[in-house]
C-alpha atoms as a PDB file:
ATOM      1  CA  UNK A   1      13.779   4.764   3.860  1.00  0.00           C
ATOM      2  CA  UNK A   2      10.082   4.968   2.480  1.00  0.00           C
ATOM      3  CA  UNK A   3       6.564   4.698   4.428  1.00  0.00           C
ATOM      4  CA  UNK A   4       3.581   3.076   2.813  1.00  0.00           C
ATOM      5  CA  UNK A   5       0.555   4.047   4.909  1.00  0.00           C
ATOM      6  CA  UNK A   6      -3.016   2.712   3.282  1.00  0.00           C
ATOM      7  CA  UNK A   7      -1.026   2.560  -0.313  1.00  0.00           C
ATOM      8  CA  UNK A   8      -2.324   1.264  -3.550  1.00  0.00           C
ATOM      9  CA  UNK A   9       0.864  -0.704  -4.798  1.00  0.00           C
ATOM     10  CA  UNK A  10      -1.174  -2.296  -7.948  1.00  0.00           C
ATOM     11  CA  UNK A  11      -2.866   0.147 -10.290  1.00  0.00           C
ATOM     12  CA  UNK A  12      -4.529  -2.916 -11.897  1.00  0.00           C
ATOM     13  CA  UNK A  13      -6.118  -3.670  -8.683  1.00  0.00           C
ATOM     14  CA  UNK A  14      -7.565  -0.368  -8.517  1.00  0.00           C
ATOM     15  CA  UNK A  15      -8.856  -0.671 -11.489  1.00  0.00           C
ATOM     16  CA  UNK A  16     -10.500  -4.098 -11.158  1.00  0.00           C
ATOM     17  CA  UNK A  17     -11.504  -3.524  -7.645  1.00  0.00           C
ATOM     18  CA  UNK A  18     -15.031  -3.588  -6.680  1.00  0.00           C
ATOM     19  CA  UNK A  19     -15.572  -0.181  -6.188  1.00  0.00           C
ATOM     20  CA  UNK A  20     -14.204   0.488  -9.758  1.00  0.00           C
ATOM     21  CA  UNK A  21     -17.351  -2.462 -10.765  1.00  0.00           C
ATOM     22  CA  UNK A  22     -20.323  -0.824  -8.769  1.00  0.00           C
ATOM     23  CA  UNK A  23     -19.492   2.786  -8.489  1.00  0.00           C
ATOM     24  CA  UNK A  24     -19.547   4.734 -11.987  1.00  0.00           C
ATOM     25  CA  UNK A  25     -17.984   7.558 -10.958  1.00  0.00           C
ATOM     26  CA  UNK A  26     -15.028   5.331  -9.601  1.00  0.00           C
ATOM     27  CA  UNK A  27     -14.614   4.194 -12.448  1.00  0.00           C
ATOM     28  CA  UNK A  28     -14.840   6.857 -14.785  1.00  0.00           C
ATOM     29  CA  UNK A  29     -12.113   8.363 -12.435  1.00  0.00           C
ATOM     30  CA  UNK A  30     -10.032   5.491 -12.641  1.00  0.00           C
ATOM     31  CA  UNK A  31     -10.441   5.833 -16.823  1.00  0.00           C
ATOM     32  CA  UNK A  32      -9.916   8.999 -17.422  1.00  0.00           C
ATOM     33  CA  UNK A  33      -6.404   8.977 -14.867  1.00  0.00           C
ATOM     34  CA  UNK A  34      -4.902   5.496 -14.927  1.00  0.00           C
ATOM     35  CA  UNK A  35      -6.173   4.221 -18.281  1.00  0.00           C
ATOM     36  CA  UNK A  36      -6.997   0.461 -18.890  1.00  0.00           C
ATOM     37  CA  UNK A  37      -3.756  -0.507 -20.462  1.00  0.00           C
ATOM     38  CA  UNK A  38      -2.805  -3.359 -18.585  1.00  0.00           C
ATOM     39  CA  UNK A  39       0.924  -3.346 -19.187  1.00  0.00           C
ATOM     40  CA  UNK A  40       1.221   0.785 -18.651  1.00  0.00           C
ATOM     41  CA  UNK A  41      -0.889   0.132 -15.282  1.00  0.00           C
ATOM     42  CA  UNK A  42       2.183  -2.642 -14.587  1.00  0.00           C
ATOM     43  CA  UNK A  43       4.646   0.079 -15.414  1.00  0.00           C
ATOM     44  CA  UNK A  44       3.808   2.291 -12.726  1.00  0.00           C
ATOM     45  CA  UNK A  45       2.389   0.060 -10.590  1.00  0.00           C
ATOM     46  CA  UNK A  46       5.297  -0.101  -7.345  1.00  0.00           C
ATOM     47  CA  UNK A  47       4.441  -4.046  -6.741  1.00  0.00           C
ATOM     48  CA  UNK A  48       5.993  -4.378 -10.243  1.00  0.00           C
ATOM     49  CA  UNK A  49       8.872  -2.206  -9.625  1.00  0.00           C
ATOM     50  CA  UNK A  50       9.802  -3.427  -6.671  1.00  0.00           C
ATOM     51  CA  UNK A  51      13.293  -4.702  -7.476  1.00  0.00           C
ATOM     52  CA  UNK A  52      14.558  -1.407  -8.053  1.00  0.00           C
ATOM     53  CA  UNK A  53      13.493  -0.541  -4.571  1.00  0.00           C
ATOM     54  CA  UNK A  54      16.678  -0.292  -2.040  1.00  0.00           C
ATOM     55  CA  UNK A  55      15.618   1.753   1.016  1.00  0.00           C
ATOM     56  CA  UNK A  56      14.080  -0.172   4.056  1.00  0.00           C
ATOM     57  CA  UNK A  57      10.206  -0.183   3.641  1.00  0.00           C
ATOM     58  CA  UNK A  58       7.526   0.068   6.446  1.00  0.00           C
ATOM     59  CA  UNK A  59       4.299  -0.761   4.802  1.00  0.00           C
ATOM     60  CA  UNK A  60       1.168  -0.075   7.101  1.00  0.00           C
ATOM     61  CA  UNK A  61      -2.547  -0.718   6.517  1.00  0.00           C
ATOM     62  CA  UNK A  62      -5.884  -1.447   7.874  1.00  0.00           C
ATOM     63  CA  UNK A  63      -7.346  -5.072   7.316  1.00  0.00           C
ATOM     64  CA  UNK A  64     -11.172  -3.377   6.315  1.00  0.00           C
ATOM     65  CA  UNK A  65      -9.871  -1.228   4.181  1.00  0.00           C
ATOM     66  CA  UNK A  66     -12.393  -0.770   1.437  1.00  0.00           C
ATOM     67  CA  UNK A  67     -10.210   2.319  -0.376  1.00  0.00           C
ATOM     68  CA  UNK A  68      -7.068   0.330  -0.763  1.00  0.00           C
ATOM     69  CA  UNK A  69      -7.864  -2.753   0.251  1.00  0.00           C
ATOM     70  CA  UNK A  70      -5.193  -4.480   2.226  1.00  0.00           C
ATOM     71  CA  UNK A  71      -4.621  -7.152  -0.852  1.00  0.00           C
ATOM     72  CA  UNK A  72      -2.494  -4.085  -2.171  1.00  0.00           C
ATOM     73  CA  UNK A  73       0.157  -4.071   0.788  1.00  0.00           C
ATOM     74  CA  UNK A  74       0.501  -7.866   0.554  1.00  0.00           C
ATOM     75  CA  UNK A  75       1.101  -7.055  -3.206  1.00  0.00           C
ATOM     76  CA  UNK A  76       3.415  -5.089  -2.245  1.00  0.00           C
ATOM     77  CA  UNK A  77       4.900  -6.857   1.106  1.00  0.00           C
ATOM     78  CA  UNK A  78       4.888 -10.040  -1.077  1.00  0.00           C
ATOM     79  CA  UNK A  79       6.884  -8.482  -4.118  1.00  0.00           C
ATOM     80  CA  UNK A  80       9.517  -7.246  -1.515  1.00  0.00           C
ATOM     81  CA  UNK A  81      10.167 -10.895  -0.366  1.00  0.00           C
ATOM     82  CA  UNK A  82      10.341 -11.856  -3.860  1.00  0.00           C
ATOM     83  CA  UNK A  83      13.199  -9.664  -4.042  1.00  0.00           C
ATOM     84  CA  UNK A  84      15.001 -10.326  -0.920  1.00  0.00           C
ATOM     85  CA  UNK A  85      13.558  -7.041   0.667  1.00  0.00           C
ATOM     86  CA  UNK A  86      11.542  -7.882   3.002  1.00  0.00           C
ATOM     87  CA  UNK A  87       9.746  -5.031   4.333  1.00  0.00           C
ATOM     88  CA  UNK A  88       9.047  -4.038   8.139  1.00  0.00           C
ATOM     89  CA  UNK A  89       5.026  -4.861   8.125  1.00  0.00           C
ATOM     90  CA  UNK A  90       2.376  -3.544  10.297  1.00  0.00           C
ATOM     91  CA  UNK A  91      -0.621  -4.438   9.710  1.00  0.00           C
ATOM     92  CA  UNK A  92      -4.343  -3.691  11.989  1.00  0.00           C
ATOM     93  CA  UNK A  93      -7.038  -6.069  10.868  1.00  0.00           C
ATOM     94  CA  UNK A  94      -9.587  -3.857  12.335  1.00  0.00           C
ATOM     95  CA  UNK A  95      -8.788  -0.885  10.877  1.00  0.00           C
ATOM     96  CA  UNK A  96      -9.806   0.737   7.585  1.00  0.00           C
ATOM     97  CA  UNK A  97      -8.067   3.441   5.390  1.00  0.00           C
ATOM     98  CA  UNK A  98      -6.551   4.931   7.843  1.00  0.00           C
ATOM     99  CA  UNK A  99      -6.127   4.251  12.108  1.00  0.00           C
ATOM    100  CA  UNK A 100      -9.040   5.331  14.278  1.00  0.00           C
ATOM    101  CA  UNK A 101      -8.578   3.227  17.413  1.00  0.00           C
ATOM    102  CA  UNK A 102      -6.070   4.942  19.505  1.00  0.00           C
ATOM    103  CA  UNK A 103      -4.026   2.095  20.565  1.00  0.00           C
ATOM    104  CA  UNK A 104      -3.739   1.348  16.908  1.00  0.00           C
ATOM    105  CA  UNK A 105      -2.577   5.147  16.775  1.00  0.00           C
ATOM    106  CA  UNK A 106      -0.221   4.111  19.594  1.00  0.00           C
ATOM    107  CA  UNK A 107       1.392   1.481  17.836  1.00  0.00           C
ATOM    108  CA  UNK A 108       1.523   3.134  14.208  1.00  0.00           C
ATOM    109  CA  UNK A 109       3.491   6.198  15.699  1.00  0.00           C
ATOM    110  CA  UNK A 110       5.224   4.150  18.019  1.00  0.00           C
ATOM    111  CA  UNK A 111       6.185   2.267  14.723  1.00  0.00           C
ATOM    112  CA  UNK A 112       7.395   4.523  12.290  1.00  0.00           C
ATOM    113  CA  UNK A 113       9.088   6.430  15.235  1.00  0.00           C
ATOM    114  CA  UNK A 114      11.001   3.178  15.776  1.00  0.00           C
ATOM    115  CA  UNK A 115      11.746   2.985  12.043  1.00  0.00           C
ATOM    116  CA  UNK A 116      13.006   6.563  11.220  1.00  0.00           C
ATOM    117  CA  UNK A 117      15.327   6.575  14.315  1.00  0.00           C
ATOM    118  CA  UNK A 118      16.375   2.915  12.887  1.00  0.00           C
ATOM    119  CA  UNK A 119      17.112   4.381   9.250  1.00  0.00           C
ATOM    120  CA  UNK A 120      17.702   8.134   9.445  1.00  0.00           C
ATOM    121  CA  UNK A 121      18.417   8.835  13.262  1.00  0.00           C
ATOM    122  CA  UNK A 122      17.470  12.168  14.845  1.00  0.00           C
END
């Protein structure tokens, strides 16, 4: 089984994201490590890949998130579906890139607990 926690699922996302647009040294990063090659960004990118995905998937993320922002997990989520794997999805629209709140805490490791004991037992 796999985890996706705050994930970037599209590279061309990243790379067309906002912070990639107003922050220079974003997007030199983004340049000098990802390239701009759209279909090599695709290639790597696990929204485009996600066919050859078989475990279960949990994908987790923070509605304000301004690192990753959340359009990546529904990338992702929505690729799965496309596929007929539908992903368990767990999603905190007040959270960011990462969870603060500790109720959300409560639920996230509630969550994957839940999951791993589904898929790998103890």
């Amino acid at each position: 089984c796999a985890i996706g926690y705050a994930g970037v699922y599209d590279l061309n996302f990243i790379v067309d994201s906002d912070q990639a647009k107003i922050n220079r040294t974003s997007a030199s990063f983004y340049n000098k490590y990802l390239g701009q090659d759209r279909a090599e960004l695709d290639r790597f990118s696990p929204a485009k890949l996600a066919e050859k995905i078989t475990a279960p998937v949990l994908l987790v993320h923070g509605g304000k998130d301004k690192t990753a922002p959340v359009e990546h997990a529904e990338a992702m989520r929505a690729a799965l579906i496309k596929v007929n794997r539908p992903p368990q999805w767990l999603l905190a629209p007040n959270e960011g890139h990462g969870f603060y709140d500790t109720s959300n805490t409560t639920m996230l490791y509630q969550t994957i607990e839940a999951f791993l004991e589904k898929h790998i037992g103890h």
